[in-house]
Every structure is written in structure tokens, then in C-alpha cells.
Protein backbone atom coordinates (compact mmCIF):
# COMPACT_ATOMS: atom_id res chain seq x y z
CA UNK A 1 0.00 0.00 0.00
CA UNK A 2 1.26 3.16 -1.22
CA UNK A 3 2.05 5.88 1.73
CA UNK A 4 0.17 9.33 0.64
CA UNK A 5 1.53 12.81 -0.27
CA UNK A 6 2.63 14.61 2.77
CA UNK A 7 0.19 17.55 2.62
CA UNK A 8 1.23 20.88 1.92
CA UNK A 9 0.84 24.11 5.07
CA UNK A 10 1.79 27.34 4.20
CA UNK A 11 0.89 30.38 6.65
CA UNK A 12 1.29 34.22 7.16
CA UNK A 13 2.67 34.90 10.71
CA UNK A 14 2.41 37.94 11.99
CA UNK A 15 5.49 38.87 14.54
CA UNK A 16 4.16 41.74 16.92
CA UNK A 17 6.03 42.86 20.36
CA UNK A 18 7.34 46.40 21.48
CA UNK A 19 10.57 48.22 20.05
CA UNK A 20 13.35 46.23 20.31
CA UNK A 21 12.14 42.66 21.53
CA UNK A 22 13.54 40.91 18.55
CA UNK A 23 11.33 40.81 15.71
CA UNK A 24 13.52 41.65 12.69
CA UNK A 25 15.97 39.71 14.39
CA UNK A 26 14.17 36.65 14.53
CA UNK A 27 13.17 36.94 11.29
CA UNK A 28 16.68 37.28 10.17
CA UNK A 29 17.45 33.86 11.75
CA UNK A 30 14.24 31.95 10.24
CA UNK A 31 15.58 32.76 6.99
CA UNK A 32 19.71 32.37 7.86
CA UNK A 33 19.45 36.01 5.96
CA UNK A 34 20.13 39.58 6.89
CA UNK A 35 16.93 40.67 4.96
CA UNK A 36 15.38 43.04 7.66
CA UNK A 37 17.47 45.82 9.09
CA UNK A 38 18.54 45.21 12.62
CA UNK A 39 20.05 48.13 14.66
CA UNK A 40 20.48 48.72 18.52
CA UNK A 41 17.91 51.95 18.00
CA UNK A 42 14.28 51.71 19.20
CA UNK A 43 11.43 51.57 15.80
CA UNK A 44 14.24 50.68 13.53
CA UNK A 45 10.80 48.93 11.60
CA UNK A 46 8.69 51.35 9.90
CA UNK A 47 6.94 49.36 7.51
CA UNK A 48 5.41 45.65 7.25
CA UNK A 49 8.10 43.58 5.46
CA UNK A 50 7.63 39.92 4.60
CA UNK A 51 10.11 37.04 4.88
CA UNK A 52 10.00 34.26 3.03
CA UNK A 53 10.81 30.53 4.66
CA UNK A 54 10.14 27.70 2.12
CA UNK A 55 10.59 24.39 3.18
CA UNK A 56 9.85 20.70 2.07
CA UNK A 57 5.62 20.45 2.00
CA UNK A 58 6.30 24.09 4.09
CA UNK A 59 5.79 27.77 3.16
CA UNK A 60 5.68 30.92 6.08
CA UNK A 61 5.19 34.29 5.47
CA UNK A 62 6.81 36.13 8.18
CA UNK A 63 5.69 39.50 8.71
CA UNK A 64 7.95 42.02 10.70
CA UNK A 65 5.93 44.57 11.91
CA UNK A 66 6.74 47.83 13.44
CA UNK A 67 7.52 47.61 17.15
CA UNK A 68 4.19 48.96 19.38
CA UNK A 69 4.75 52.00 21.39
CA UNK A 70 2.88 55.41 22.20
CA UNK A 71 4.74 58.26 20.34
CA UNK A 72 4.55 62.51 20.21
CA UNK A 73 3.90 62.20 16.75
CA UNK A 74 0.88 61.23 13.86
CA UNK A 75 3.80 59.15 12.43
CA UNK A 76 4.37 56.77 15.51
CA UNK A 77 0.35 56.12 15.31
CA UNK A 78 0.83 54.86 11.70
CA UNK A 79 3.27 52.67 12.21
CA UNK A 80 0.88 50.77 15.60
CA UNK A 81 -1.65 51.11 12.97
CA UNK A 82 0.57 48.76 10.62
CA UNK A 83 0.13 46.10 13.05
CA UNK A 84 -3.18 46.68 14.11
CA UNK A 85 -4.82 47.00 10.53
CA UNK A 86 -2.93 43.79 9.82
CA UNK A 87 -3.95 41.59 12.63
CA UNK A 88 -7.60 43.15 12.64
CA UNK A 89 -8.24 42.37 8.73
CA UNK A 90 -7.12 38.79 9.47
CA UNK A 91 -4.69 38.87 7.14
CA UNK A 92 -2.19 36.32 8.85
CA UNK A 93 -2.77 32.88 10.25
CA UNK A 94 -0.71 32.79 13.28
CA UNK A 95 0.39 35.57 15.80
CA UNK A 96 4.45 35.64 17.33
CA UNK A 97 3.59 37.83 20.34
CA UNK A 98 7.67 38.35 21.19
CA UNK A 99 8.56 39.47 24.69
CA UNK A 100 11.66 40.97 25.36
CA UNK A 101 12.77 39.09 29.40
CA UNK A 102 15.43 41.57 29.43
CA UNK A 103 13.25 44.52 30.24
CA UNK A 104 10.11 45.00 32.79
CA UNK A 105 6.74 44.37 31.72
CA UNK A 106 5.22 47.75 30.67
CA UNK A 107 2.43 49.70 28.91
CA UNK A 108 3.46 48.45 25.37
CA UNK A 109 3.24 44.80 26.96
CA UNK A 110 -0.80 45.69 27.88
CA UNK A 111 -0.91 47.43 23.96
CA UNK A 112 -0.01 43.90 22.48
CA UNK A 113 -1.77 41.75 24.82
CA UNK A 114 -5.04 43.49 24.64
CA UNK A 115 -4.46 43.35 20.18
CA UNK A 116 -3.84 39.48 19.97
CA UNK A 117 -6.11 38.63 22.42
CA UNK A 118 -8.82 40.41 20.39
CA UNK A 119 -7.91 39.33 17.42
CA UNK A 120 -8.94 35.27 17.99
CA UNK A 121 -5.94 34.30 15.78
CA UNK A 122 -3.64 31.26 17.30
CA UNK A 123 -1.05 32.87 19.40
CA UNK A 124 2.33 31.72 20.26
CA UNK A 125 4.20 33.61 22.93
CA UNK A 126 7.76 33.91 22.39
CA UNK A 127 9.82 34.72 25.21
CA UNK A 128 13.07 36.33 23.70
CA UNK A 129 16.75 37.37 25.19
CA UNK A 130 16.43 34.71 27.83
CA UNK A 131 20.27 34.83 27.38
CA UNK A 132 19.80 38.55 29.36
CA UNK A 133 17.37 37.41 31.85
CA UNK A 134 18.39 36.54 35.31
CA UNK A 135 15.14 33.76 36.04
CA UNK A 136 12.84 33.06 32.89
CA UNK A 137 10.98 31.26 35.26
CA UNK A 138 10.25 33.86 37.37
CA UNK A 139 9.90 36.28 34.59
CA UNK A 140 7.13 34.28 32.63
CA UNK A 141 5.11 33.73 35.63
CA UNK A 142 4.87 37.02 36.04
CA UNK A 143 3.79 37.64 32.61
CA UNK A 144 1.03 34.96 32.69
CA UNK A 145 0.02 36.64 36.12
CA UNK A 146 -0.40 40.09 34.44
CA UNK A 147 -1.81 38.59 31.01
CA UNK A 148 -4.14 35.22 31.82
CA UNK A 149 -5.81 35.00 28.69
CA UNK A 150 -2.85 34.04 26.81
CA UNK A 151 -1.67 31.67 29.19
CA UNK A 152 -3.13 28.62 26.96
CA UNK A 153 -1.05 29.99 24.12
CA UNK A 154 2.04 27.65 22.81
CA UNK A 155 4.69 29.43 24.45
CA UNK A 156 8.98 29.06 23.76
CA UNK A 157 11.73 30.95 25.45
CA UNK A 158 14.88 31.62 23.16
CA UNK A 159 17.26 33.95 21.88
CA UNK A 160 16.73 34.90 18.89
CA UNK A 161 20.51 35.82 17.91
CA UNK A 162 21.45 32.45 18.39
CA UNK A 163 21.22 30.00 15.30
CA UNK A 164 19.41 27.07 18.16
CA UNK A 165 16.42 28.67 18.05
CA UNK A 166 15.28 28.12 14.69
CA UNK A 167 14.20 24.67 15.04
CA UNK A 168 12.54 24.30 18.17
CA UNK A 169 10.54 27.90 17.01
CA UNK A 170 9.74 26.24 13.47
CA UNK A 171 8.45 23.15 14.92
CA UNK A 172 5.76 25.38 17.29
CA UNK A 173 4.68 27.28 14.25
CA UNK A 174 4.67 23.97 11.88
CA UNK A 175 2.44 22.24 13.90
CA UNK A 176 -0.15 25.84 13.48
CA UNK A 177 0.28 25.66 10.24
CA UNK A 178 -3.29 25.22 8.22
CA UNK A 179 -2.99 23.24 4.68
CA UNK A 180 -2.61 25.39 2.09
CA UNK A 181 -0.58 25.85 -1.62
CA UNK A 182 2.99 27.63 -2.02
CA UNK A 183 2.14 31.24 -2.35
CA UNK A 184 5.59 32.21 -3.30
CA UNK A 185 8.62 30.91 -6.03
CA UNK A 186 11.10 28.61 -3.70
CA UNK A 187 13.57 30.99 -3.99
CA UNK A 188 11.96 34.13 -3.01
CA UNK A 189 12.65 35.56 0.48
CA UNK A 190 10.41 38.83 -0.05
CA UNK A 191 8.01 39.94 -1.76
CA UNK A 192 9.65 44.01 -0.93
CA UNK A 193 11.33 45.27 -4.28
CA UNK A 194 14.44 46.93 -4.62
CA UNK A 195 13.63 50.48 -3.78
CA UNK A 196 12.46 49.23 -0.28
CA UNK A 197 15.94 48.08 0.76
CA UNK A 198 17.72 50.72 -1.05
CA UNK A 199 15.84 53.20 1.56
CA UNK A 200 16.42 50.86 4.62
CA UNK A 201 20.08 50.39 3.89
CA UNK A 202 20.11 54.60 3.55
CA UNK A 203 18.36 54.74 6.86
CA UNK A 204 20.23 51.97 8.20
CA UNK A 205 23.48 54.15 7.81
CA UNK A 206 21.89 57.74 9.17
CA UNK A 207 20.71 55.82 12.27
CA UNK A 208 24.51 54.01 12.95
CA UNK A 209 26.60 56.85 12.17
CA UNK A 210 23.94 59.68 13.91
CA UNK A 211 22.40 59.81 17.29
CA UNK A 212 19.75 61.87 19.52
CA UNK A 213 16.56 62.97 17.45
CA UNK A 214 18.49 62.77 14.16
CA UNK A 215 17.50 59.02 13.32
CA UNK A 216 13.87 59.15 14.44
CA UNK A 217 13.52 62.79 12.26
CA UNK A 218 14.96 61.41 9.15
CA UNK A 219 13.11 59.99 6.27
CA UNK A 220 14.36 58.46 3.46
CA UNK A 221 12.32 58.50 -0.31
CA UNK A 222 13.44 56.59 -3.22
CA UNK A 223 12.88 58.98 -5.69
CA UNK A 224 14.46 57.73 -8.89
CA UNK A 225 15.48 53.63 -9.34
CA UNK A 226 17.52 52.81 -12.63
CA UNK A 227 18.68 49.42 -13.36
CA UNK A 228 21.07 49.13 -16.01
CA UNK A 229 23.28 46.18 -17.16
CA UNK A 230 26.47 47.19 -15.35
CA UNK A 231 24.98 48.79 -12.50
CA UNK A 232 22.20 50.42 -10.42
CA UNK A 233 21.85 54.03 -10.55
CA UNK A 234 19.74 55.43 -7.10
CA UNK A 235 18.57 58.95 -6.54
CA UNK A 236 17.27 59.53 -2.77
CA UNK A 237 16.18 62.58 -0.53
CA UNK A 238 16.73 62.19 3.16
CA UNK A 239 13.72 64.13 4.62
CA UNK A 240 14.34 65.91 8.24
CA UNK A 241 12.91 68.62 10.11
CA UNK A 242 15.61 71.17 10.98
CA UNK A 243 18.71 72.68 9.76
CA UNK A 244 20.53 71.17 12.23
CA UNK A 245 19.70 67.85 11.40
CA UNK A 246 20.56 68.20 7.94
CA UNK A 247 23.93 69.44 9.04
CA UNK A 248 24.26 66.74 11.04
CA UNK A 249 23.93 64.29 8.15
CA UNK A 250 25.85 66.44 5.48
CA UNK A 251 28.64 66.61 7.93
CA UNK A 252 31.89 68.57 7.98
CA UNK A 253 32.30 69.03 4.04
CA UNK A 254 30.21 66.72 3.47
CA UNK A 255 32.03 63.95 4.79
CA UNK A 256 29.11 62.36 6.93
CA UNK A 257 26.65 62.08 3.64
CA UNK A 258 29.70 60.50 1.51
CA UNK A 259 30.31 58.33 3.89
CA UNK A 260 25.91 56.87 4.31
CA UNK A 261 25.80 56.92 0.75
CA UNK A 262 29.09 54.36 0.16
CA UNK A 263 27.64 52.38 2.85
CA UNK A 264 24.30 52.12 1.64
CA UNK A 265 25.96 51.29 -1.77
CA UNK A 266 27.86 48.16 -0.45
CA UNK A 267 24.77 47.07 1.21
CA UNK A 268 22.69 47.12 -2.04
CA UNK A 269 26.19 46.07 -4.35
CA UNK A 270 25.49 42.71 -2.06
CA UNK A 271 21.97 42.14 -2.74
CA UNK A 272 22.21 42.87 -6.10
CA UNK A 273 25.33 41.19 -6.95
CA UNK A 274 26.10 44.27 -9.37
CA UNK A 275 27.76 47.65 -8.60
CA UNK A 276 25.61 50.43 -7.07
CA UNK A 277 25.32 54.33 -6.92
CA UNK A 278 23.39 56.00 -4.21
CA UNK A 279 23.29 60.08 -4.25
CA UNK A 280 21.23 61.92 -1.58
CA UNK A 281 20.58 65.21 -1.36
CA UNK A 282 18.70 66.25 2.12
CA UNK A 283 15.95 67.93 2.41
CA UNK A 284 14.27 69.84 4.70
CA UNK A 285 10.21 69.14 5.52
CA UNK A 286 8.95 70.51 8.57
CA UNK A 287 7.03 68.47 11.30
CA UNK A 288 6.75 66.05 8.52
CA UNK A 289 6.13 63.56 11.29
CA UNK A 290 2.98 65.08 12.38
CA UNK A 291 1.55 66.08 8.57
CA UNK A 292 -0.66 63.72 7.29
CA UNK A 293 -0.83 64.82 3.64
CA UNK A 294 3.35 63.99 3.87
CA UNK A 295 2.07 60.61 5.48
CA UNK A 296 0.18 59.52 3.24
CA UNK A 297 2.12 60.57 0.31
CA UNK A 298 5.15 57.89 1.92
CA UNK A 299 2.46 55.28 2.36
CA UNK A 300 1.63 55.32 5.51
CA UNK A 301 -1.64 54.99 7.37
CA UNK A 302 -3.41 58.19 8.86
CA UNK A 303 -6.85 58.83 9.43
């Protein structure tokens, strides 16, 4: 008697926490690829970005959201409303609620809690840095104490920087996993097109080579995208709000703005596998954080 077909699960899994808690970074290690931008600084996610894990009879859709967090500005309410429009038009099949055990339980902890337990999506819990936590124990007791509902949810406890947790967090989502056909080609890992990570790896540089208000006030636009045989040609503004920020970034003859745009260049040279120019030219848009017609313009959700 012949054995069947292993049936095929694919899934989009939503991964939702606070700044910082490890999303991207987990994400990163699913796919054993640098493919979302990872820096030390809080909301380094602006934007929902898909990776793509494709496995034997297996397809996930991760979706790196931006981190949830109350802000000053009309632009830090967009980005919560990137996770919240996501999980509350059911577009994804499974919920990573990640929870950073380095730090105390807060506000943003209640934010999350209170959106996947609305949502009546399977949850896993994912208790991240336990590498920086003094007694996981301890410390997911006390989460469950604070947040009972989800305390039926799969749960695992890893670090996401470290290569062992892929498995044991592949085989909790696996077994979530509804039946369904391969969305994507085997060899895609995103659906985002090259414009996308020509911006992050701009932004990526302004935030590691800037510090204070700078990286939160700047915003990068692809504005021109030329792909040629022997190279790619990008033009880019670098929105802030002051004249000080945009001296900050120039730098001291222009050293500091050189020095992003070779960065960003190697960054997209290795993607690409062809050589790259990046030229930006900064520019200054007031407030552009709290102006919605600017908002929506980027692609961002206001009311």
C-alpha cells in the first residue's frame, strides 16, 4: 500500500512585540538572511516587510511589523496602525507575540496583549533574550500573572541571535500551520522590491553613524530607481525637520553624507550582486512627522 503525499501548510505569521524585543531579528534567523534591518535603536521597523521561509511540503510568510509603542507624533500612530490593521483584517494565520525578558513588563506589553487577544488568531508567545534574563521562570510567571488569557497559548523561550532557536521555534509554528498551496517561487525571500531596501540600507546608515533625534527625524524617499546592465543608478532625498539635522547628516564638508551613501551602496552592491550608486541630497520638511498629507504621500496609514 502506497504511503500518501505529505500535505502541503503554508501560513502568514504575523510577529508583533514592542521596540526592540527581537522581531527583525528573529526573522533574520528563520531565513539564515540579513533581509530586515537590525540596529540597537528603538522603531528601527517602519513598515510591514515579509520574509520568506520555504521548506519541504512548508511555506511561512513572516511578517515584521513595526515595534508597538505610544509616540509625540501622527507618524508613531501609523506605524501601531501597521500592526493593528494587519492583525484586525485577518490577514495572517498565526500571531508571534515576542517578549523581550530583558526589560520590565510595561504599557506596550498591555498594547499587544489586549491586540492578539482580540484578534482570535492562534497565538504563540515567544519569550526572547532569555540569554539577558536573570530567572525566565520567574519572569514568565509574572507575565502569565499580568496577562491570563494568553496563558493557553504555545509558548517558547529563546534567543533569537542564536542560530538554536530556529528549530525548536519552526516546529511550534509547523504544527499551526493550516494546509494550504505555495504562495511564493522557492527561492523568493520577499516579496519588498528593490527600492524598499535601497531606503532601509540609507536609513540603516543615518541611524549608525547619527544619534539623539536625528534618526527618528529622518526619512528616506526613493525617488528615482535605474537598473542598467552594469549597474544600479539610485537617486534619494533624506527628509528631516531642521537645519541642524541636515547638518548633522551632510557633515563637515560633506564627509558624513559620503560616507551613508558608500555604505548604503555596499549594502545594495550585495543584494544585487552588481555595482551600485546612491546620491542623496537632504531635504528639509517641517514636522513632517505630524503632517498627514506627507504621510500619506510615503504610504503610511493616517486617518
Amino acid at each position: 500500500m502506497n504511503n500518501p503525499e505529505p500535505r502541503h501548510h503554508s501560513a502568514f505569521v504575523a510577529l508583533v512585540g514592542r521596540p526592540n524585543c527581537g522581531k527583525s531579528t528573529l526573522m533574520n534567523t528563520m531565513l539564515g538572511e540579513n533581509l530586515a534591518v537590525v540596529t540597537p535603536l528603538p522603531q528601527t521597523t517602519r513598515k510591514n516587510l515579509k520574509g520568506i521561509y520555504t521548506d519541504e511540503n512548508l511555506q511561512l510568510i513572516f511578517v515584521d511589523t513595526p515595534g508597538i509603542h505610544h509616540g509625540g507624533f501622527a507618524f508613531n500612530d501609523s506605524m501601531v496602525k501597521e500592526s493593528d490593521r494587519l492583525i484586525r483584517r485577518r490577514e495572517i494565520d498565526i500571531i508571534c507575540c515576542l517578549v523581550d525578558c530583558s526589560r520590565s513588563l510595561g504599557e506596550e506589553e498591555e498594547v499587544v496583549a489586549r491586540m492578539v487577544g482580540e484578534s482570535h488568531i492562534p497565538v504563540v508567545v515567544v519569550f526572547n533574550k532569555k540569554d539577558l534574563c536573570k530567572s525566565t521562570d520567574a519572569f514568565i510567571a509574572s507575565y502569565f500573572s499580568r496577562f491570563p488569557a494568553l496563558q493557553s497559548a504555545p509558548r517558547i523561550c529563546i534567543s533569537a541571535t542564536k542560530k538554536e532557536a530556529k528549530e525548536p521555534f519552526l516546529s511550534i509554528i509547523k504544527a499551526l500551520a493550516p494546509e494550504g498551496p505555495q504562495l511564493f517561487p522557492t527561492d523568493d525571500l520577499t516579496d519588498a522590491d528593490l527600492r524598499f531596501f535601497a531606503a532601509e540600507y540609507v536609513r540603516k546608515h543615518i541611524i549608525t553613524n547619527t544619534s539623539d533625534e536625528v534618526p527618528h527625524a529622518a526619512f528616506v524617499e526613493i525617488v528615482r530607481y535605474k537598473e542598467y546592465d552594469d549597474k544600479h543608478q539610485v537617486e534619494a532625498e533624506i527628509h528631516v525637520e531642521t537645519d541642524g539635522q541636515k547638518a548633522i547628516i551632510i557633515g563637515r564638508k560633506g564627509a558624513l553624507i559620503r560616507k551613508i551613501q558608500l555604505d548604503a551602496q555596499q549594502d545594495l552592491e550585495k543584494l544585487t550582486g552588481v555595482p551600485a550608486v546612491i546620491n542623496c541630497h537632504v531635504k528639509i520638511s517641517p514636522k513632517w512627522r505630524n503632517n498627514d498629507g506627507f504621510l500619506r504621500e510615503m504610504g503610511f496609514f493616517v486617518k
